[in-house]
N, C-alpha and C. Protein backbone atom coordinates (compact mmCIF):
# COMPACT_ATOMS: atom_id res chain seq x y z
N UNK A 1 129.94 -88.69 -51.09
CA UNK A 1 128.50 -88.60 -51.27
C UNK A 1 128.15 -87.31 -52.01
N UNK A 2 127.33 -87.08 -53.25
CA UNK A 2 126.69 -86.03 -53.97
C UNK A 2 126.37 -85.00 -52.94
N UNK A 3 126.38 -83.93 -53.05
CA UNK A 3 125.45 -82.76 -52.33
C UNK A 3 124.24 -82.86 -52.37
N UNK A 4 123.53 -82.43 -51.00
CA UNK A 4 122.14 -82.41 -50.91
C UNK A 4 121.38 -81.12 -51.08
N UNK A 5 120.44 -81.48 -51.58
CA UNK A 5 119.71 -79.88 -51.46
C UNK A 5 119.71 -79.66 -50.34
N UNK A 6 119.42 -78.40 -49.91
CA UNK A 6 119.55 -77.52 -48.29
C UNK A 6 118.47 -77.54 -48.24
N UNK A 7 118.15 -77.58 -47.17
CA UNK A 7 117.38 -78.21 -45.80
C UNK A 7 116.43 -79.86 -46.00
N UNK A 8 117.15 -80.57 -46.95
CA UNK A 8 117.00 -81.88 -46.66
C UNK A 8 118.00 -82.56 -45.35
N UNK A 9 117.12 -83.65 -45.33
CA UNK A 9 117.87 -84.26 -43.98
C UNK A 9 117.20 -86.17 -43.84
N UNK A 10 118.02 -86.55 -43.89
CA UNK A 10 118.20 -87.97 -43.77
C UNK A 10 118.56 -88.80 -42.59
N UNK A 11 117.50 -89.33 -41.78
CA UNK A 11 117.70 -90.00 -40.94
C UNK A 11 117.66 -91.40 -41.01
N UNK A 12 118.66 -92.26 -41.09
CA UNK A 12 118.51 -93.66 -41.25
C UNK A 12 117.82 -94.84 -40.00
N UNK A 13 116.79 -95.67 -41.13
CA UNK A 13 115.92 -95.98 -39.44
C UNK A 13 116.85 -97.29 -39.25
N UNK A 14 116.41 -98.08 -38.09
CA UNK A 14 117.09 -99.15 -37.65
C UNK A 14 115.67 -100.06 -37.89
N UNK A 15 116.18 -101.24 -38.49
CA UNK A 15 115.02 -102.45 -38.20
C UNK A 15 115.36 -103.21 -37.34
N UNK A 16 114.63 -103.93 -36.44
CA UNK A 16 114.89 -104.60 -35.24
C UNK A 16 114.21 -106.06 -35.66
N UNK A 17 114.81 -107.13 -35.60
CA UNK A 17 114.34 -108.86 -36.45
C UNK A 17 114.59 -109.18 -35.37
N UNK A 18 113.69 -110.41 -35.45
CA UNK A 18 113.89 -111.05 -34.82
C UNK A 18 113.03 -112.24 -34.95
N UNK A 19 112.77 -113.50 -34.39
CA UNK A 19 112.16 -114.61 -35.37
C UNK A 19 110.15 -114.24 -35.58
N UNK A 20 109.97 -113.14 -34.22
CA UNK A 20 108.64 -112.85 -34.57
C UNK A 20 108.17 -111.83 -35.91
N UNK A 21 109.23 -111.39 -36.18
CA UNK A 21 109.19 -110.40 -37.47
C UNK A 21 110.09 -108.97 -37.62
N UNK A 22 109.51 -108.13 -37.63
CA UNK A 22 110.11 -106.92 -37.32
C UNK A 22 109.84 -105.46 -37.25
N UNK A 23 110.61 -104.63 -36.24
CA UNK A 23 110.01 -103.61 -35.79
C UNK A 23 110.73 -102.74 -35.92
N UNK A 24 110.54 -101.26 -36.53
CA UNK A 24 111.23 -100.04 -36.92
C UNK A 24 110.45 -98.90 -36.44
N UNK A 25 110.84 -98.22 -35.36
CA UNK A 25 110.84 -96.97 -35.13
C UNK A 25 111.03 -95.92 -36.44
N UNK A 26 109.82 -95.18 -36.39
CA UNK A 26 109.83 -94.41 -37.62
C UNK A 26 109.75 -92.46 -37.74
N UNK A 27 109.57 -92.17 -36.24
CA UNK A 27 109.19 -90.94 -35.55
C UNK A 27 109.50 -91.35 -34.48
N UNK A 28 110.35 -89.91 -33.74
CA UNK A 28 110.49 -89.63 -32.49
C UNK A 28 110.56 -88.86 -32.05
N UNK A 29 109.76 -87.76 -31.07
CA UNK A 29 110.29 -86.31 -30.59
C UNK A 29 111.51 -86.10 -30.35
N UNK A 30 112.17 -87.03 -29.87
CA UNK A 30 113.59 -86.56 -29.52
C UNK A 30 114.63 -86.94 -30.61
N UNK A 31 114.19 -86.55 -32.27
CA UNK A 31 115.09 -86.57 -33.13
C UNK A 31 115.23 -85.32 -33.57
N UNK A 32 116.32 -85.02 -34.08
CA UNK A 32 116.86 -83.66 -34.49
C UNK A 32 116.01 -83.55 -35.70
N UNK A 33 116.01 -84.62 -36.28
CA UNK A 33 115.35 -84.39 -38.13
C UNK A 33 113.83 -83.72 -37.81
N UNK A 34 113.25 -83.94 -36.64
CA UNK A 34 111.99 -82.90 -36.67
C UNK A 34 111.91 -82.02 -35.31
N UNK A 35 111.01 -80.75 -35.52
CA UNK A 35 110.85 -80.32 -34.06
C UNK A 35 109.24 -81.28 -34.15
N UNK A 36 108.60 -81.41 -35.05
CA UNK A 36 107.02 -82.28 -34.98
C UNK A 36 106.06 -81.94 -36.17
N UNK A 37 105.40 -82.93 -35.69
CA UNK A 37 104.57 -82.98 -36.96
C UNK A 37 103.15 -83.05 -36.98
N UNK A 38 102.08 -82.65 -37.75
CA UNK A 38 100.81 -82.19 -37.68
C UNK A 38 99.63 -83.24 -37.64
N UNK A 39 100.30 -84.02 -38.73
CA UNK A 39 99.16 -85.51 -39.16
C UNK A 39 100.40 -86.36 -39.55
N UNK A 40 99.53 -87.35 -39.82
CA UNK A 40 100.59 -88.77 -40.74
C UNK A 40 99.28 -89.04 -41.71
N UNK A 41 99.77 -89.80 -42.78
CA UNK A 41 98.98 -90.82 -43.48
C UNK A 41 99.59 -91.58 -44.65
N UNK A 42 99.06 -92.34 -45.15
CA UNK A 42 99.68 -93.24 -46.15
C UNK A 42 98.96 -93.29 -47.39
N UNK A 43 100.15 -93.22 -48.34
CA UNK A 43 99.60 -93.91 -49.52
C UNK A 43 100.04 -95.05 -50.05
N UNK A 44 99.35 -95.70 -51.52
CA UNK A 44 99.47 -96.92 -51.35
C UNK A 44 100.13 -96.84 -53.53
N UNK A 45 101.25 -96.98 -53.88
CA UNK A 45 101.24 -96.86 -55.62
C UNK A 45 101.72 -98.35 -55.78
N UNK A 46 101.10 -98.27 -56.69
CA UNK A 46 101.92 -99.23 -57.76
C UNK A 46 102.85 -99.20 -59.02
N UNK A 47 103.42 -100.83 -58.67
CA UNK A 47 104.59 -100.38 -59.48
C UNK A 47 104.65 -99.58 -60.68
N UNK A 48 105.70 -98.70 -60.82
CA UNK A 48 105.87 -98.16 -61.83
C UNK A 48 105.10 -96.78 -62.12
N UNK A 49 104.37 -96.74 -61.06
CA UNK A 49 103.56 -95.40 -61.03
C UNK A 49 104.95 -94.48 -60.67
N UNK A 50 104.24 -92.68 -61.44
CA UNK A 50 105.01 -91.60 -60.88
C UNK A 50 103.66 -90.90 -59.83
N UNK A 51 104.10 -90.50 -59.12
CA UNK A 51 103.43 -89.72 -58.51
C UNK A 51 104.74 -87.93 -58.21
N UNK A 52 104.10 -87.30 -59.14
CA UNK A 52 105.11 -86.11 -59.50
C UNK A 52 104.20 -84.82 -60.32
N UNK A 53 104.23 -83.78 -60.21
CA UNK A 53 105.61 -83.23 -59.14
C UNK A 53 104.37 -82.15 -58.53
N UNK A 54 104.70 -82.15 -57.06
CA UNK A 54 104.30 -81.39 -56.00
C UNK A 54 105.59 -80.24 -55.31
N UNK A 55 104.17 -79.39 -54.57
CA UNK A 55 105.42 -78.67 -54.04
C UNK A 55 104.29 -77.62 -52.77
N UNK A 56 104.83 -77.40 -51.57
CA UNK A 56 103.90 -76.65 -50.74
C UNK A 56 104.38 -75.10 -50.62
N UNK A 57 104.10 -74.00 -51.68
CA UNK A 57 104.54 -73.02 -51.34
C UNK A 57 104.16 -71.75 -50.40
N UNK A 58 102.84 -72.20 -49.84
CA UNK A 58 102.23 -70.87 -49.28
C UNK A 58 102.86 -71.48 -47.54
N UNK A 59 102.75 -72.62 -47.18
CA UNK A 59 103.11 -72.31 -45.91
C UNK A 59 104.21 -72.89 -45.86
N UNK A 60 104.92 -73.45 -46.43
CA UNK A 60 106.25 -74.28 -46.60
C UNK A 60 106.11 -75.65 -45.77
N UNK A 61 105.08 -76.33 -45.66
CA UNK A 61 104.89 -77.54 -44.89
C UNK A 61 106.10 -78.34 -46.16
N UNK A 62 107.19 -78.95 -44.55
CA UNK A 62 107.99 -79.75 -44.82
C UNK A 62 107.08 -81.27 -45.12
N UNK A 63 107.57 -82.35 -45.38
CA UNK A 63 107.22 -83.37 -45.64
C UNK A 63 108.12 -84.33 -45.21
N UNK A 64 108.39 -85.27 -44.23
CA UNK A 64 108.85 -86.51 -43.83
C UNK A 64 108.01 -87.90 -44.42
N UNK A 65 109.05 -88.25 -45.37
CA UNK A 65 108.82 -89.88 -46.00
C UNK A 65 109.10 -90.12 -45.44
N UNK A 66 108.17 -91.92 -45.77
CA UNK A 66 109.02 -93.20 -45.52
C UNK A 66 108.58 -94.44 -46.25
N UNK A 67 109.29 -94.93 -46.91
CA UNK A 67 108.59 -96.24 -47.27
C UNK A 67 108.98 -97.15 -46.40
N UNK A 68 107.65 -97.63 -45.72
CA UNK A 68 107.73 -99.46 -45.63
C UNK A 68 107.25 -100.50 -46.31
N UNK A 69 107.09 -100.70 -46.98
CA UNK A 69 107.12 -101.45 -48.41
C UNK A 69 107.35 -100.71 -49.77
N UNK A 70 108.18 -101.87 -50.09
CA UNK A 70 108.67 -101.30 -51.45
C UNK A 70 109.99 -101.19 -51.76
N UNK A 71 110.26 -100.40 -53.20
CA UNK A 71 111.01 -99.36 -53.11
C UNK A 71 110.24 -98.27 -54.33
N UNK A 72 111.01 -97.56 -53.90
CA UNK A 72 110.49 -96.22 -54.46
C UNK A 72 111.82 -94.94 -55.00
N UNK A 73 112.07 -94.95 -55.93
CA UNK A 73 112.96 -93.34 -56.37
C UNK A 73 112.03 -92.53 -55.75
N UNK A 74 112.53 -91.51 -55.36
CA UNK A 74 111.98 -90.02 -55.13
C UNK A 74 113.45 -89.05 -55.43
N UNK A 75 112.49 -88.09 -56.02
CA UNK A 75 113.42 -86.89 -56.67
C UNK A 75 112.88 -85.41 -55.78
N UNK A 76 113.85 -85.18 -55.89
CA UNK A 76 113.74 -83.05 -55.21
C UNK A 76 114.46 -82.61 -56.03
N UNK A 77 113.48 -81.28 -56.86
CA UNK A 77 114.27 -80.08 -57.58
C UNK A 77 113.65 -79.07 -56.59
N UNK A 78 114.95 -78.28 -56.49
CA UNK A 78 115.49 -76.95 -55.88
C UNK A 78 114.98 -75.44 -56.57
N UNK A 79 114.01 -75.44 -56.61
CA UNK A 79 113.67 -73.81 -57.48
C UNK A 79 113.76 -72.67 -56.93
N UNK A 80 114.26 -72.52 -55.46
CA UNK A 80 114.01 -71.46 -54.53
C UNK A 80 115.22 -70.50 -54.95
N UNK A 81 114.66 -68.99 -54.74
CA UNK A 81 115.84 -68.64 -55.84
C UNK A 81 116.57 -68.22 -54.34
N UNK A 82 116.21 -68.30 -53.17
CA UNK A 82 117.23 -67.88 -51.83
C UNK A 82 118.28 -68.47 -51.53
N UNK A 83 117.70 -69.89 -52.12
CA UNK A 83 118.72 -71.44 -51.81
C UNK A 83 119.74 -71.20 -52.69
N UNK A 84 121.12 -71.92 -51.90
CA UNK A 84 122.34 -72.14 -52.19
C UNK A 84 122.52 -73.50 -53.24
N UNK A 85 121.24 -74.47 -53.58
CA UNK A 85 121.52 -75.15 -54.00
C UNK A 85 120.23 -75.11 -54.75
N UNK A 86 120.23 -74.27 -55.56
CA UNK A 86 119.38 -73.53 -56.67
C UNK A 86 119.36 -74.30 -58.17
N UNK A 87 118.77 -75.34 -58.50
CA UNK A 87 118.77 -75.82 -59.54
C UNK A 87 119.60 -77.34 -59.42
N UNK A 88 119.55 -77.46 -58.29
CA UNK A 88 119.97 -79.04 -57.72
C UNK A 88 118.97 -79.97 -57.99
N UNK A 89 119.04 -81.02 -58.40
CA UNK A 89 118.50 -82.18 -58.32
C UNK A 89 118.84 -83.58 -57.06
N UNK A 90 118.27 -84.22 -56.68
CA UNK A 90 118.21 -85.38 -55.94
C UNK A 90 117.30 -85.99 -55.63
N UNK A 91 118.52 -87.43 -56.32
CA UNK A 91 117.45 -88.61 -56.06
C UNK A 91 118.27 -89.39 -54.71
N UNK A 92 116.77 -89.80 -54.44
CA UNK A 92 117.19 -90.91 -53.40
C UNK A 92 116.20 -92.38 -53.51
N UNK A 93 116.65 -92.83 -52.93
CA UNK A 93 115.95 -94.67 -53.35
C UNK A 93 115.70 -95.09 -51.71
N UNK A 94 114.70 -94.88 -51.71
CA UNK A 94 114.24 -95.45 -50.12
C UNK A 94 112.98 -96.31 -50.34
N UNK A 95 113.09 -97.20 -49.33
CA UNK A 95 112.20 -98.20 -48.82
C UNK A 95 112.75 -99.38 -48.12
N UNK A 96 112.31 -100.40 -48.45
CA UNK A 96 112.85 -101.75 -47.46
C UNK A 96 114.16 -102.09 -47.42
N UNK A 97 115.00 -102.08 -48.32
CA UNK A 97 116.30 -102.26 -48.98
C UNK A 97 117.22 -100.78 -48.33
N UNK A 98 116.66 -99.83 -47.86
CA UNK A 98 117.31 -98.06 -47.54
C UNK A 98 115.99 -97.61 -46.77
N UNK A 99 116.00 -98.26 -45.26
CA UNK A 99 115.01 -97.57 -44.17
C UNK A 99 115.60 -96.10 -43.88
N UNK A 100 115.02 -95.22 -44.34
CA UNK A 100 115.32 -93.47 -44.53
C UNK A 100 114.19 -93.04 -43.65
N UNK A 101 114.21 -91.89 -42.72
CA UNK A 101 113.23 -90.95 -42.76
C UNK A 101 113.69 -89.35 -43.40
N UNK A 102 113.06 -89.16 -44.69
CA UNK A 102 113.33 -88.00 -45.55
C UNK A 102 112.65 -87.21 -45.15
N UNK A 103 113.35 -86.14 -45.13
CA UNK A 103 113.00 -84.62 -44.91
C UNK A 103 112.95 -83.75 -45.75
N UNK A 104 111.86 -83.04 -46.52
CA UNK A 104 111.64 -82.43 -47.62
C UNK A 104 111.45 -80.98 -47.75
N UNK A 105 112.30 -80.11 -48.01
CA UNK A 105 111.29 -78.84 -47.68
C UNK A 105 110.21 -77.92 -48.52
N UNK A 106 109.74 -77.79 -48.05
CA UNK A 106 108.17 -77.42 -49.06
C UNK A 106 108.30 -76.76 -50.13
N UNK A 107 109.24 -75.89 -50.15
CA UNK A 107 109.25 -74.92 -51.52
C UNK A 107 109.82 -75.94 -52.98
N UNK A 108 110.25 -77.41 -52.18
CA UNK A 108 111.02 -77.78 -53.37
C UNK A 108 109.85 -78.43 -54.20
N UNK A 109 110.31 -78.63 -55.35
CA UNK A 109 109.20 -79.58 -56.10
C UNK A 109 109.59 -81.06 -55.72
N UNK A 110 108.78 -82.06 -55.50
CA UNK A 110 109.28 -83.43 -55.10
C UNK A 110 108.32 -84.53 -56.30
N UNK A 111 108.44 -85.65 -55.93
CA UNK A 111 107.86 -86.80 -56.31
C UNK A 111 108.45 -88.18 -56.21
N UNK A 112 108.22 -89.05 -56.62
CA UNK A 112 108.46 -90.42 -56.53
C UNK A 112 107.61 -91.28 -57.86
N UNK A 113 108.64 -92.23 -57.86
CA UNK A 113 108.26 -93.56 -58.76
C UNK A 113 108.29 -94.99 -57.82
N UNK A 114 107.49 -95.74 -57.78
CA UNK A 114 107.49 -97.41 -57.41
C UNK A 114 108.12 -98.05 -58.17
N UNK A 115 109.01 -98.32 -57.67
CA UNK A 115 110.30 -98.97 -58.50
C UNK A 115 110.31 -100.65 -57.77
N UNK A 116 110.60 -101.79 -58.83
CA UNK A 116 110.31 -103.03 -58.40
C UNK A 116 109.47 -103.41 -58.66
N UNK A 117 108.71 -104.63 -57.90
CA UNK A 117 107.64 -105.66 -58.41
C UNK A 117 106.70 -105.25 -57.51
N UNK A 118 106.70 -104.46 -56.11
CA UNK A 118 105.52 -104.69 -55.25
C UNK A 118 105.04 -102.97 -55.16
N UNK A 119 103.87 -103.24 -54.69
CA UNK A 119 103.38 -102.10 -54.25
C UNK A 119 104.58 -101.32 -53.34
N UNK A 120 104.19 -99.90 -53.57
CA UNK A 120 104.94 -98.92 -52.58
C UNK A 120 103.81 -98.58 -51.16
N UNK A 121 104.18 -98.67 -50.06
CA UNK A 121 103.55 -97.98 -49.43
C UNK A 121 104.66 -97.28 -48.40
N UNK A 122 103.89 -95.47 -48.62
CA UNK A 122 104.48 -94.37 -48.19
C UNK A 122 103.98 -93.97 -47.05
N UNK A 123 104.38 -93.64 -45.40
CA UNK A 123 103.91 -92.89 -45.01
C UNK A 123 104.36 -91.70 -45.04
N UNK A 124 103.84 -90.67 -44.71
CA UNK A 124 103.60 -88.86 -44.61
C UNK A 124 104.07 -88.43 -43.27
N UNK A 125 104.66 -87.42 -42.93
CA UNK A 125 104.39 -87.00 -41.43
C UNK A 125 105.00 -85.33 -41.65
N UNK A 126 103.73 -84.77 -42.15
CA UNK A 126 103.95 -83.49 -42.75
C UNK A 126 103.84 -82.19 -41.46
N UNK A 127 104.75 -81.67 -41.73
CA UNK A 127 104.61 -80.49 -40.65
C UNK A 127 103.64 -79.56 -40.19
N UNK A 128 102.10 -79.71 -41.56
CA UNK A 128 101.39 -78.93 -41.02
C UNK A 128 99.93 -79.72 -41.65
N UNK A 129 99.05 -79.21 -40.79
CA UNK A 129 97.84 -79.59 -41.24
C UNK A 129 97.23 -79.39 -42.36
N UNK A 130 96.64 -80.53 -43.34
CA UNK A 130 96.35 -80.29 -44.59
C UNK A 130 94.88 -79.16 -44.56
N UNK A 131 94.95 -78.89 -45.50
CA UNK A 131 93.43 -77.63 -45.22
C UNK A 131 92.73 -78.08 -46.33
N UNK A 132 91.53 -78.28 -46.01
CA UNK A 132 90.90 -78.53 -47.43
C UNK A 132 90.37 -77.73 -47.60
N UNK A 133 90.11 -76.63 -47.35
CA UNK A 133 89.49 -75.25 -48.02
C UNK A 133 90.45 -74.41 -48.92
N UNK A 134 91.77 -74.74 -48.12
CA UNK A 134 92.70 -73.80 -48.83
C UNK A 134 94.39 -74.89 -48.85
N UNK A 135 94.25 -75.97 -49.72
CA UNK A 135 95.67 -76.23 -49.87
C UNK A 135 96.54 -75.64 -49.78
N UNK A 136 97.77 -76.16 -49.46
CA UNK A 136 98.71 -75.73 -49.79
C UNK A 136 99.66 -76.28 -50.36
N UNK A 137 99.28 -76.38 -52.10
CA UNK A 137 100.13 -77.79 -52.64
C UNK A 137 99.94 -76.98 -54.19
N UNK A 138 100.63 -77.00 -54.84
CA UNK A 138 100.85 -77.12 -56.58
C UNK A 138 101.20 -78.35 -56.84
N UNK A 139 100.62 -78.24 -57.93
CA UNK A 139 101.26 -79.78 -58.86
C UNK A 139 101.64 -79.64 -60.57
N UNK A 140 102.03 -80.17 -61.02
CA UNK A 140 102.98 -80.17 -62.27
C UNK A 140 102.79 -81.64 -62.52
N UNK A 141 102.55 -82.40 -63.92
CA UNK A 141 102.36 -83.33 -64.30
C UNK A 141 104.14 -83.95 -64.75
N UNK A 142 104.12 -85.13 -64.24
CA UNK A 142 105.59 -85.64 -64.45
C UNK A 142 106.64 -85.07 -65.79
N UNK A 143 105.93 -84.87 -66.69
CA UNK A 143 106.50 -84.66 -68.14
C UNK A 143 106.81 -83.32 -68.03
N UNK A 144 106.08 -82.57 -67.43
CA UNK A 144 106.62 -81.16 -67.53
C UNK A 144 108.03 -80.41 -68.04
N UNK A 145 108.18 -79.43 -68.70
CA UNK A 145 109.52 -78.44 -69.20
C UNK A 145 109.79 -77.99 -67.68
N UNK A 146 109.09 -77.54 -67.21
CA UNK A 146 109.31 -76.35 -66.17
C UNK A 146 110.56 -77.46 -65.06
N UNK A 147 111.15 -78.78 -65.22
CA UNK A 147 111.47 -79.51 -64.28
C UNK A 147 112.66 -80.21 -64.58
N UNK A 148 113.97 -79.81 -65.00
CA UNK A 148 115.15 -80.56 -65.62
C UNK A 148 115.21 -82.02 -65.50
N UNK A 149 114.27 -82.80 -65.23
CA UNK A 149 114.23 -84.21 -65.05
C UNK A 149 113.37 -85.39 -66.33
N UNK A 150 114.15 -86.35 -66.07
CA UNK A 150 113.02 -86.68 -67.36
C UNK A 150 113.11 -88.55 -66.58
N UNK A 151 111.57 -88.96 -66.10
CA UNK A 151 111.28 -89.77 -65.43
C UNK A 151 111.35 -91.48 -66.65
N UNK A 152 111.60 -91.21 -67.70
CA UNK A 152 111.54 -92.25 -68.76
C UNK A 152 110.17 -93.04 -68.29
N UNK A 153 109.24 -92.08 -68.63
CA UNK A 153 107.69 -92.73 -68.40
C UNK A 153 107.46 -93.82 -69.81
N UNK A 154 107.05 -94.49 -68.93
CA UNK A 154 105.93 -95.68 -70.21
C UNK A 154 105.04 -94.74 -70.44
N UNK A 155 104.13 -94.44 -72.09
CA UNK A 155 103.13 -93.98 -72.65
C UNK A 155 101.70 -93.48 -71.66
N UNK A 156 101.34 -95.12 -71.13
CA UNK A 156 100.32 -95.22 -70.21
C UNK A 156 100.86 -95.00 -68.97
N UNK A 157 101.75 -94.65 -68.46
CA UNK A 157 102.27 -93.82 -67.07
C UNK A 157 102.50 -92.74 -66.80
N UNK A 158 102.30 -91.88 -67.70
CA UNK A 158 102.40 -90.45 -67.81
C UNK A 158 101.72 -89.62 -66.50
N UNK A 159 100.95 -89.96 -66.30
CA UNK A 159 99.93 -89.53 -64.72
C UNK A 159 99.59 -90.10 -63.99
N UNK A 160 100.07 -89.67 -62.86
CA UNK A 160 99.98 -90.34 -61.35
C UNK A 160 99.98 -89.02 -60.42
């Protein structure tokens, strides 16, 4: 398996079928991948959207994905100049097909693409409370220099 950036962390969920449908545990206090988390919420992209590139540097609010519907690429670049894995890239492909709960850490820059035919939907379960007086979020438009990645955007997909 590739190296991960440091302090990512990957917990694989279990789906539970059965003929009424199915049920996945998605959060639990008693998992190592979090000590807890502040809020949840969801978003909803469509295919082929980027939604890129973020990053939380003033308080380092981690970020726990998940897709349940979909799939979705998501990428982490490593800019922290403390980190051991300083100019790392990683992708990962989670959603229905790869039940993940991702662990992100704030200083990195992140994002995602909806990859496939259906909508993505993401939930959040970020370590700290969002502030709307005073974010704590940068953003960088997918195309950016500042980001060794190159998302092979369609013309009209350039922003998300």
């Amino acid at each position: 398996m590739k190296k991960t950036i440091e302090g990512i962390a990957i917990r694989k969920l279990k789906k539970n079928v059965d003929e009424r449908g199915v049920l996945c545990e998605i959060v639990r206090r008693d998992w190592s991948i979090f000590k807890a988390f502040a809020m949840a919420y969801f978003s909803i992209t469509y295919p082929g959207v980027v939604r890129a590139w973020h990053c939380h540097p003033k308080r380092r609010q981690e970020d726990f994905f998940c897709v349940v519907q979909g799939m979705a690429k998501l990428v982490v670049y490593d800019q922290r100049e403390h980190s051991s894995t300083r100019g790392m890239i990683n992708e990962f492909f989670i959603g229905e097909d790869n039940m993940i709960l991702l662990k992100i850490p704030g200083e990195c820059w992140h994002g995602f693409q909806a990859i496939g035919t259906k909508p993505v939907i993401l939930i959040n379960f970020p370590s700290e409370l969002y502030d709307y007086d005073d974010p704590d979020e940068e953003r960088l438009p997918p195309d950016t220099d500042k980001i060794p990645y190159n998302w092979r955007l369609i013309p009209w997909l350039k922003h998300g």
